[in-house]
Protein backbone atom coordinates (compact mmCIF):
# COMPACT_ATOMS: atom_id res chain seq x y z
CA UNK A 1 0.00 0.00 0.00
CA UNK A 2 1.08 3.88 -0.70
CA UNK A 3 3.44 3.31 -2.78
CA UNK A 4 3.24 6.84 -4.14
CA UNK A 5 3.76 8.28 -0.85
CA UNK A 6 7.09 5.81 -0.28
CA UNK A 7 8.35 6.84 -3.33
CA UNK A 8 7.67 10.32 -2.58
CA UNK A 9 9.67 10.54 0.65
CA UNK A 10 12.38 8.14 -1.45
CA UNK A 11 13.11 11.04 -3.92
CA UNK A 12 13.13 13.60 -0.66
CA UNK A 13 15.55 11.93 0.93
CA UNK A 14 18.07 11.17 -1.72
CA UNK A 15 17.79 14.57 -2.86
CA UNK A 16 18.42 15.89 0.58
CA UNK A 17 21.45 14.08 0.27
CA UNK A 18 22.65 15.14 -3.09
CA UNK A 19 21.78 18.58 -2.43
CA UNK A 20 24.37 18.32 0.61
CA UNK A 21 21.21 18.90 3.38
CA UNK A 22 21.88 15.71 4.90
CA UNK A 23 25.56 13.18 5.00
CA UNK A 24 25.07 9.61 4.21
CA UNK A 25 22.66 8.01 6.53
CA UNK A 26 21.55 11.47 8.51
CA UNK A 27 18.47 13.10 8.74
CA UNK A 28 14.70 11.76 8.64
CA UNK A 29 11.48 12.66 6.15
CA UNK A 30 7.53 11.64 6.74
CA UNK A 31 4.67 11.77 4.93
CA UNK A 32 0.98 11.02 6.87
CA UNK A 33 -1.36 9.43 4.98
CA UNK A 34 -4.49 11.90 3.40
CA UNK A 35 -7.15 10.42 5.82
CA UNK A 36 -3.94 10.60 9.00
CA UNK A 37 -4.66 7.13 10.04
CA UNK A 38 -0.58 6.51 9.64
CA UNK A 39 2.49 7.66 8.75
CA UNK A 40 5.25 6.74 6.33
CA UNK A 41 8.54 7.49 7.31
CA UNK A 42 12.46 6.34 6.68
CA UNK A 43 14.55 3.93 8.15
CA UNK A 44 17.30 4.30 10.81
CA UNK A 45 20.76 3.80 9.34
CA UNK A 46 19.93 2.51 5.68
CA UNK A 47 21.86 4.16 2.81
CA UNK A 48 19.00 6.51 0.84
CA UNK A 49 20.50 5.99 -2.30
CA UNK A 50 19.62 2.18 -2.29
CA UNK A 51 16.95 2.44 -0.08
CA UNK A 52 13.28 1.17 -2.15
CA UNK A 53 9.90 1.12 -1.38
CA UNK A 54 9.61 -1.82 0.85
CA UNK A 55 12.27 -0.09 3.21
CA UNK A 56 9.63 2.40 4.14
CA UNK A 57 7.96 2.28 6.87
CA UNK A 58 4.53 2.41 8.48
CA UNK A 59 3.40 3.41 11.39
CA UNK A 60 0.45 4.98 13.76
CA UNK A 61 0.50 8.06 16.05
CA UNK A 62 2.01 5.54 19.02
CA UNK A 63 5.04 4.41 17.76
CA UNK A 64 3.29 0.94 16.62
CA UNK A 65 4.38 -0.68 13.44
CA UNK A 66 1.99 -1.24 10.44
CA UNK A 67 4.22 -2.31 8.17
CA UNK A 68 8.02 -2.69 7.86
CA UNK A 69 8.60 -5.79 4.82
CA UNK A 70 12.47 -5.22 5.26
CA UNK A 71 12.34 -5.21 9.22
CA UNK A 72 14.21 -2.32 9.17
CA UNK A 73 14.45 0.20 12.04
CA UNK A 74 12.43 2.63 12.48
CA UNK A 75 13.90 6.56 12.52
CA UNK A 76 15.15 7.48 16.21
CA UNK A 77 13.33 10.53 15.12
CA UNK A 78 9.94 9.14 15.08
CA UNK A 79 8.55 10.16 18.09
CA UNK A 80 8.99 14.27 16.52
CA UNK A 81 7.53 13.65 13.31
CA UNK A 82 3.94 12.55 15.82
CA UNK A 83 4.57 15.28 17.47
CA UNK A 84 4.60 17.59 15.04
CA UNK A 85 1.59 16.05 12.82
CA UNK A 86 -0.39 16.33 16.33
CA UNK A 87 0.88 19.99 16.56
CA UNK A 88 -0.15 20.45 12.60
CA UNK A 89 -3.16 18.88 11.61
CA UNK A 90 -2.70 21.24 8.53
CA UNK A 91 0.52 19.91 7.44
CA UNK A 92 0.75 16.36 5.86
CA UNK A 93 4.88 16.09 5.56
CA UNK A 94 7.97 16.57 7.28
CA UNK A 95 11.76 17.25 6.55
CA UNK A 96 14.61 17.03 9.26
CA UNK A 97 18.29 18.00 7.38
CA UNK A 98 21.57 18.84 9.11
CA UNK A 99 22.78 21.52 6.63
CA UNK A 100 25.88 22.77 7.64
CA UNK A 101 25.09 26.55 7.89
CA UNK A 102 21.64 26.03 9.34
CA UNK A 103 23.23 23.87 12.35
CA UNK A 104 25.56 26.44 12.93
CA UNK A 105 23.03 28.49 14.25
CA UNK A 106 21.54 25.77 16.00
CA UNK A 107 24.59 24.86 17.59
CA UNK A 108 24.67 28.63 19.12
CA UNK A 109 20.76 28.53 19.59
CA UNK A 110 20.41 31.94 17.53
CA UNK A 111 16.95 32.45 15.93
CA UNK A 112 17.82 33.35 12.12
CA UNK A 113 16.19 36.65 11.08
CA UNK A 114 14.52 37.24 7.84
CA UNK A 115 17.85 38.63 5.39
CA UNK A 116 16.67 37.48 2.07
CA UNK A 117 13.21 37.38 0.40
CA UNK A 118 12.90 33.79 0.63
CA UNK A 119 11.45 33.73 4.54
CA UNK A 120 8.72 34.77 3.16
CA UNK A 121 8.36 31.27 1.91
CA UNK A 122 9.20 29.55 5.44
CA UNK A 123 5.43 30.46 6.20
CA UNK A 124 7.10 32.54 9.64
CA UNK A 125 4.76 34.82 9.77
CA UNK A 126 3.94 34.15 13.73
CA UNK A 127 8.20 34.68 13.71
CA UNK A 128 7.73 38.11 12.64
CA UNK A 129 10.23 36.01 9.45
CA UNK A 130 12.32 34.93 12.59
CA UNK A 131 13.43 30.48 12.39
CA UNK A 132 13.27 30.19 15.52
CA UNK A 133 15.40 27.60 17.48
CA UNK A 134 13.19 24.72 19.67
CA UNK A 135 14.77 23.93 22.89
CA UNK A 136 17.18 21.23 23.11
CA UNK A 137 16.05 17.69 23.79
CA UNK A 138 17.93 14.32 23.61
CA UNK A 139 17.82 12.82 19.89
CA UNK A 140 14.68 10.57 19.97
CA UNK A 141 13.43 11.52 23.31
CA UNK A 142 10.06 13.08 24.73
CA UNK A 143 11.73 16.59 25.51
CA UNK A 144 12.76 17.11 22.17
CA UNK A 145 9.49 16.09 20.45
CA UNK A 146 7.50 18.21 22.71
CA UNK A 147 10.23 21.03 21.45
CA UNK A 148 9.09 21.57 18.61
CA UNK A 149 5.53 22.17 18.98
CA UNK A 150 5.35 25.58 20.17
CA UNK A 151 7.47 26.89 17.26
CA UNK A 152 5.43 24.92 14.91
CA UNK A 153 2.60 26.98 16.07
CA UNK A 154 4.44 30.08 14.69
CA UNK A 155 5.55 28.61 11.39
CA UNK A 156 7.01 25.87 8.63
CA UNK A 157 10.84 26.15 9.85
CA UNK A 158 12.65 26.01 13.11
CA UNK A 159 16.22 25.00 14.45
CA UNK A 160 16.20 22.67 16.72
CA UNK A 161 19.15 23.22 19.71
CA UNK A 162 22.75 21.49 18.82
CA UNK A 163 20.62 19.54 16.10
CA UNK A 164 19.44 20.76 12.85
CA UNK A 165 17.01 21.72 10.91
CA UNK A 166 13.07 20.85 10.65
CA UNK A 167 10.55 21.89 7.98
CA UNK A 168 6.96 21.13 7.23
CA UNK A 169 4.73 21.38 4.86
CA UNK A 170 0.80 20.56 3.64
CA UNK A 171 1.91 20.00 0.24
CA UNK A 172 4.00 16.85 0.35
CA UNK A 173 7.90 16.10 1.33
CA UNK A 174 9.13 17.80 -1.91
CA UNK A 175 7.29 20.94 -0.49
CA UNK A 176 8.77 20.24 2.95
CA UNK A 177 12.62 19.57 1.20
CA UNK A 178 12.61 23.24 -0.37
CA UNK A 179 11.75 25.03 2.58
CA UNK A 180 14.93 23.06 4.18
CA UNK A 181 16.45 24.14 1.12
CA UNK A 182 15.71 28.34 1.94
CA UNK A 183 16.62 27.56 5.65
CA UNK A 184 19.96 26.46 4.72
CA UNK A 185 20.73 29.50 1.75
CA UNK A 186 19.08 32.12 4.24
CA UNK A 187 21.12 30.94 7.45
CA UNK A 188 24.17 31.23 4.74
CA UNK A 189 24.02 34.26 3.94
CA UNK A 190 23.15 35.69 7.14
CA UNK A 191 26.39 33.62 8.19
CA UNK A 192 28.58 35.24 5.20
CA UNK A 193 26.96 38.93 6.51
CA UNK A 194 28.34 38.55 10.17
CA UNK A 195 31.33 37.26 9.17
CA UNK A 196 31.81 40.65 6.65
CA UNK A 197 30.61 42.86 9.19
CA UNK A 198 32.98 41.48 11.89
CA UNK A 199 29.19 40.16 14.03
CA UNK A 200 27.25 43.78 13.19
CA UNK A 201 23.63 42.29 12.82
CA UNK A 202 22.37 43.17 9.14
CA UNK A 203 19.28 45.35 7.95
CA UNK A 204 16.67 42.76 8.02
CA UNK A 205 13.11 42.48 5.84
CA UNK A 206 10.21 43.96 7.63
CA UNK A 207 7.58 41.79 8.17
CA UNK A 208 5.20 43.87 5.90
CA UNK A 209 7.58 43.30 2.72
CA UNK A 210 7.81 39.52 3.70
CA UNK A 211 4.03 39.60 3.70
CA UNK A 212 3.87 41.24 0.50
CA UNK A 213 6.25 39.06 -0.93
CA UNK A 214 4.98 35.55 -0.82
CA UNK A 215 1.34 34.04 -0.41
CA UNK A 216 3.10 31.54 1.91
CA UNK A 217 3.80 34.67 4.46
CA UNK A 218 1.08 33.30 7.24
């Protein structure tokens, strides 16, 4: 069953990889099913660019298996993709990278402030354009699932502490994989700007010209 959706998060994942988002093995994407009875999501540890259909796998808002053909493992991530479909009932994928620039910020816990255009497509809007950075929390444990559910409330991007990157999105993983994409060129350039301007914060874009912007500016 839903093999469009596995191949779906299949072709997110190896491009997250190729697009240098994620190393070899790192990082996580989800998609929930249209009627949210489960979710499909990657394996632990499994190389993406051999990974296949049947390596997917299934399972329910508790952590209970539907279906895994290959017995794989599930992603230590699970547990934060459920929490942020629960946060989200809009949203109906999600994309965790560890893009170098972007986890440079997380690894300082500094909120990334709208320097390019592009935030206006991170759907920030409740982040004044701000990605704002989730508190830390274990990988895989309760503290950091429950992390990211107040930032979700504000928005389609966030940091999470010493960690990465997380994006979400109600139009599929692709949808989800390009707003990882803007997190990553937006926390580079506001990286390149400090580093001119010896730390001197830069001019950011007012939330009105965000707004005006993009339709995704919420």
């Amino acid at each position: 069953m839903y093999e469009d959706l596995k191949r779906e998060v299949i072709e997110a994942a190896r491009k997250a990889e190729e697009t240098g988002l994620c190393r070899p093995r790192s990082g996580n994407f989800s998609r929930i099913d249209d009627e949210r009875r489960c979710i499909l999501i990657t394996p632990s540890g499994l190389d993406r660019m051999t990974m296949t259909e049947d390596d997917i796998i299934i399972i329910d808002r508790n952590l209970k298996i539907l279906e895994n053909k290959n017995n794989r493992k599930p992603s230590s991530e699970s547990l934060m993709h459920v929490a942020a479909y629960e946060a989200r009932p809009d949203i109906n994928a999600v994309a965790h990278t560890h893009s170098p620039c972007a986890l440079t910020f997380a690894i300082l816990e500094k909120p990334v402030p709208p320097v390019l255009a592009e935030s206006g497509h991170l759907g920030c809007g409740g982040n004044r354009g701000y990605i704002p950075v989730a508190a830390y929390g274990r990988q895989g444990s309760q503290a950091l699932a429950d992390s990211v559910k107040v930032p979700l409330s504000k928005g389609d991007a966030l940091l999470l502490a010493r960690h990465g990157v997380m994006t979400v999105s109600g139009r599929g993983v692709q949808d989800a994989l390009i707003k990882a994409m803007y997190v990553e060129d937006i926390c580079g350039a506001y990286y390149r700007a400090l580093t001119v301007t010896g730390g001197v914060e830069p001019e950011i874009i007012s939330a009105a010209d965000l707004e005006l912007s993009s339709p995704e500016f919420k």
